[in-house]
C-alpha atoms as a PDB file:
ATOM      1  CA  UNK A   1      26.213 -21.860  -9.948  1.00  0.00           C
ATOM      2  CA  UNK A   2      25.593 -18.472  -8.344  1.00  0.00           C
ATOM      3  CA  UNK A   3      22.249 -17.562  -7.619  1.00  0.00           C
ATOM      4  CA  UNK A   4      21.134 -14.443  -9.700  1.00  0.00           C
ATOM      5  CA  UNK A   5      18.922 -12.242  -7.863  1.00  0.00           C
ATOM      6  CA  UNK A   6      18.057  -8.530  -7.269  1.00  0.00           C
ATOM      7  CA  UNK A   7      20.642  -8.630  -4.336  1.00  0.00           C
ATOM      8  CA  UNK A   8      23.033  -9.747  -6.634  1.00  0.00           C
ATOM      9  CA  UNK A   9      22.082  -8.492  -9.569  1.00  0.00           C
ATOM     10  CA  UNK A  10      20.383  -4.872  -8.411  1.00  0.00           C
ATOM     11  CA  UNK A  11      18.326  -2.947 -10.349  1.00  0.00           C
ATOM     12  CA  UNK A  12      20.243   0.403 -11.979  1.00  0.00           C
ATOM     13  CA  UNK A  13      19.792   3.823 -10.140  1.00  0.00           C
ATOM     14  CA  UNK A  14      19.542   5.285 -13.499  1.00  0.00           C
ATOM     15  CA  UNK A  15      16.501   3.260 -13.803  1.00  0.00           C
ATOM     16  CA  UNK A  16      15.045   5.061 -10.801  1.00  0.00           C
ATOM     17  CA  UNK A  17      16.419   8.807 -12.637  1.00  0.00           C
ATOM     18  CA  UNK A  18      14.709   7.580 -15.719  1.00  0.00           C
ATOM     19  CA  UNK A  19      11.323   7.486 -13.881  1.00  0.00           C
ATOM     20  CA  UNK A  20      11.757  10.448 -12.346  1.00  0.00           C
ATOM     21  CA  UNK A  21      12.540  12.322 -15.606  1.00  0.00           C
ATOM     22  CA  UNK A  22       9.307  10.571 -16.830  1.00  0.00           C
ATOM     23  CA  UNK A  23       7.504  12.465 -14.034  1.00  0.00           C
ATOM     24  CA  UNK A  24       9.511  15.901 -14.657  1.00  0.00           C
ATOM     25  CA  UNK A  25       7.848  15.618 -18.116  1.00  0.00           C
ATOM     26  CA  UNK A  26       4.635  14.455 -17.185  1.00  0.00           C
ATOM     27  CA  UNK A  27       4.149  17.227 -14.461  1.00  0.00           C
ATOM     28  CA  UNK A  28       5.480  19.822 -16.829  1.00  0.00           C
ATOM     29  CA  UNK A  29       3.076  18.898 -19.423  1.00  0.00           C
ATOM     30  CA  UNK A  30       0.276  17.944 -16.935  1.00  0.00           C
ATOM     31  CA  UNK A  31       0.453  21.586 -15.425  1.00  0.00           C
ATOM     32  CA  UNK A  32       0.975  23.101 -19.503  1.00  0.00           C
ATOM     33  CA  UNK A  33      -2.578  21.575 -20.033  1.00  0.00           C
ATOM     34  CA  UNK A  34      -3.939  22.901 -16.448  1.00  0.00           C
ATOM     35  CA  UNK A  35      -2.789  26.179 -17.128  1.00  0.00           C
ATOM     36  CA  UNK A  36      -4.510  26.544 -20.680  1.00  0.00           C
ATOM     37  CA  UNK A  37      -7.454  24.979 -19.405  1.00  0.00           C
ATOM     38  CA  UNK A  38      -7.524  27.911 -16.609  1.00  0.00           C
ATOM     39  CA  UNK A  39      -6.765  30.335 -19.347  1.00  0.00           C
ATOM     40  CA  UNK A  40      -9.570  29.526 -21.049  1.00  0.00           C
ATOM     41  CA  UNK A  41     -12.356  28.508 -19.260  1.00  0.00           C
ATOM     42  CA  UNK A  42     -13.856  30.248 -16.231  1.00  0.00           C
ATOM     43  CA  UNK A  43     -13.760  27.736 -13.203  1.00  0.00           C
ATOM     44  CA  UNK A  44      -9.895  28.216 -12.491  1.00  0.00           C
ATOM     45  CA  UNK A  45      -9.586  31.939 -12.945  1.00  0.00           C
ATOM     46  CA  UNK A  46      -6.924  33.229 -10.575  1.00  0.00           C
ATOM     47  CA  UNK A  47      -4.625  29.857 -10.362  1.00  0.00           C
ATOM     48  CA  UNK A  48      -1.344  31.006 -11.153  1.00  0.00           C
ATOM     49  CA  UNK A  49       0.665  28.861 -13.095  1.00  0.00           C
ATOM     50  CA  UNK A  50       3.590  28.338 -10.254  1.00  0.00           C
ATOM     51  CA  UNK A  51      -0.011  27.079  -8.284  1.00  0.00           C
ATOM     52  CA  UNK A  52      -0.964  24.579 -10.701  1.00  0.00           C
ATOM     53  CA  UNK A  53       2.696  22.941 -11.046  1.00  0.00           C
ATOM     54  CA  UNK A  54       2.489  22.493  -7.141  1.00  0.00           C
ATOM     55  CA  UNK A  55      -0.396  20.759  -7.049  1.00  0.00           C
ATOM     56  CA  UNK A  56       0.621  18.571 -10.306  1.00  0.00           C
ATOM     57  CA  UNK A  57       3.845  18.158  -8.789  1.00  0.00           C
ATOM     58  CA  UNK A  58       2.235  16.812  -5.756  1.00  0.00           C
ATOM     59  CA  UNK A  59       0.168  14.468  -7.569  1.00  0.00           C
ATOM     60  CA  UNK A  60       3.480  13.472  -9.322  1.00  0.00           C
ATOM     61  CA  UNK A  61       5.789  12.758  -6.456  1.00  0.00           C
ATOM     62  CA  UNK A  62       3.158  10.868  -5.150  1.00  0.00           C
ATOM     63  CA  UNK A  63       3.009   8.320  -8.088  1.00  0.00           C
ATOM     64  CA  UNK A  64       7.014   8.372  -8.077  1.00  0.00           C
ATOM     65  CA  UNK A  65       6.740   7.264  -4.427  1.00  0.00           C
ATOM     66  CA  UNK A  66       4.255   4.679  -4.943  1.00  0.00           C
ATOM     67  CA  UNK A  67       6.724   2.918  -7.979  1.00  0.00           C
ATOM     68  CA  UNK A  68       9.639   3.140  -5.887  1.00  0.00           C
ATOM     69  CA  UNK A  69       7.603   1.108  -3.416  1.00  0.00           C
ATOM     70  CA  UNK A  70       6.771  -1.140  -6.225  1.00  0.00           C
ATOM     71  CA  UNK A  71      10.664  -1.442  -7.419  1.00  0.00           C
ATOM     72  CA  UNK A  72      11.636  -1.986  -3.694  1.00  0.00           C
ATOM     73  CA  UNK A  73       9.168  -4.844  -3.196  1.00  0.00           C
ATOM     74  CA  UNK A  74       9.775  -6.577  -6.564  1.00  0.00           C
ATOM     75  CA  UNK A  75      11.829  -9.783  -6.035  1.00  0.00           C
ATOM     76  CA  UNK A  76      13.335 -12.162  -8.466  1.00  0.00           C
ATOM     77  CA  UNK A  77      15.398 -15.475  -8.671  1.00  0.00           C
ATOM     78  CA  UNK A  78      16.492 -17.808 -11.226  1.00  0.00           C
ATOM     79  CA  UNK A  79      16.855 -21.406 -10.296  1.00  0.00           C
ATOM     80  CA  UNK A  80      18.270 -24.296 -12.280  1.00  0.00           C
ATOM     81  CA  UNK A  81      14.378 -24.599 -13.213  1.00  0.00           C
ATOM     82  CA  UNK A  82      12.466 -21.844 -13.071  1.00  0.00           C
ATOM     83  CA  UNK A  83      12.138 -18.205 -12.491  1.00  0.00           C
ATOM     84  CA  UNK A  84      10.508 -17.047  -9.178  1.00  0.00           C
ATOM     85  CA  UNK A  85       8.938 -13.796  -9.065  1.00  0.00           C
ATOM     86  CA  UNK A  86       7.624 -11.710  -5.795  1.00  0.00           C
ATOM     87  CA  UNK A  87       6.071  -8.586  -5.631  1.00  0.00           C
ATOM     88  CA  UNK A  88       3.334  -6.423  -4.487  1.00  0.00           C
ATOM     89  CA  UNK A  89       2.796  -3.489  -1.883  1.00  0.00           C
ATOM     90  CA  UNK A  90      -0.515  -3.919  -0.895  1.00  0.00           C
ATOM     91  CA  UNK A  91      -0.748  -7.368  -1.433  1.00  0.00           C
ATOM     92  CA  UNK A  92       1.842  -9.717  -2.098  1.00  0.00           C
ATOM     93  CA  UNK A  93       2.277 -12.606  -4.608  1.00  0.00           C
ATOM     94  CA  UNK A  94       4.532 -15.159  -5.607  1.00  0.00           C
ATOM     95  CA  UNK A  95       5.129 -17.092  -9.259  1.00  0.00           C
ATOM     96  CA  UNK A  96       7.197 -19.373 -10.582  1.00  0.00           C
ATOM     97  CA  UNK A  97       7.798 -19.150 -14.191  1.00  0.00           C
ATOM     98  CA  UNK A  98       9.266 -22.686 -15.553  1.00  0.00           C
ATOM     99  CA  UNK A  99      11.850 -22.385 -18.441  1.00  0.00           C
ATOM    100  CA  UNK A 100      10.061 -24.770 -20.582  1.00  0.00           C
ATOM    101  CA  UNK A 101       6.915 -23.007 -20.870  1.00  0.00           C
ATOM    102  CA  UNK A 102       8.968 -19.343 -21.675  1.00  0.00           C
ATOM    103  CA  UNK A 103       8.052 -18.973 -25.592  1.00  0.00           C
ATOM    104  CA  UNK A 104       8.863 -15.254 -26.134  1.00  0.00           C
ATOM    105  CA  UNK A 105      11.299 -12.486 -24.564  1.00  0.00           C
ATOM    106  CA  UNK A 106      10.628  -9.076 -25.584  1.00  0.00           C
ATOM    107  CA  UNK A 107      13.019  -6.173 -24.726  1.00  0.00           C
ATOM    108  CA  UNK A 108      12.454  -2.492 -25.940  1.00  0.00           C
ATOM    109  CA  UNK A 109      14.525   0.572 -25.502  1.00  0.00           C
ATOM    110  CA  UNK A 110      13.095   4.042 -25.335  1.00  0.00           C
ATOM    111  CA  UNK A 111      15.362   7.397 -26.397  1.00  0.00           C
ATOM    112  CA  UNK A 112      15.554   7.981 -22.311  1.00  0.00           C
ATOM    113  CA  UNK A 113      16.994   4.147 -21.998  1.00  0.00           C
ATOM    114  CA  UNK A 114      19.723   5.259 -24.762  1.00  0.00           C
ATOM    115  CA  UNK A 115      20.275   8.890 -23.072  1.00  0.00           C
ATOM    116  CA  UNK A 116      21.035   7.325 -20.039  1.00  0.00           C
ATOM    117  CA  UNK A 117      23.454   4.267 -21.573  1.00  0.00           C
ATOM    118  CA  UNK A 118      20.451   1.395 -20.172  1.00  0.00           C
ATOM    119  CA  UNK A 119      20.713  -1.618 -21.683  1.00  0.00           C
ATOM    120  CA  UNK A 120      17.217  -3.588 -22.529  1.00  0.00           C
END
């Protein structure tokens, strides 16, 4: 039998679009809220909005960097046995996930999974 892994097996790049168009939303609403906020109250007076997308967008691309690095350093193998599992940046772990003890898969699929054809 084959040994299925993530080098054999590799995750989608539309997975990695689909976060990305996560963060295109989140930023857009993120700096929507900023700007309002500004608008409104008197501590951000003279922020334009172009200004407060930047700095969202900063805080945004950061976070998309930091789950790519997750997604990079997320490993997986299934045995005749067990499932192994590493991952971490920071820190790294290891577990092995028997069959036998598995009781319950659950898959979902969100409206970006079925824009961009990913199956759960």
């Amino acid at each position: 039998m084959d040994t299925i892994n993530e080098k054999t097996y590799p995750i989608q790049s539309s997975w990695l679009v689909k976060i990305f168009l996560y963060q295109v939303i989140g930023t857009i609403i993120m700096a929507t809220l900023l700007y309002f906020y500004a608008v409104f109250s008197k501590e951000l007076k003279g922020m334009s909005f172009i200004e407060m997308v930047a700095i969202v967008g900063v805080f945004q691309l950061f976070i998309f960097f930091v789950t790519l690095l997750r997604k990079i350093n997320f490993q997986y193998e299934f045995g005749d046995k067990n499932i192994v599992l590493k991952q971490g940046v920071v820190s790294r772990s290891e577990r092995q996930i028997f069959y036998g003890r598995i009781q319950n898969v659950n898959m979902d699929q969100d409206f970006i999974d079925k824009f961009l054809s990913l199956q759960p």
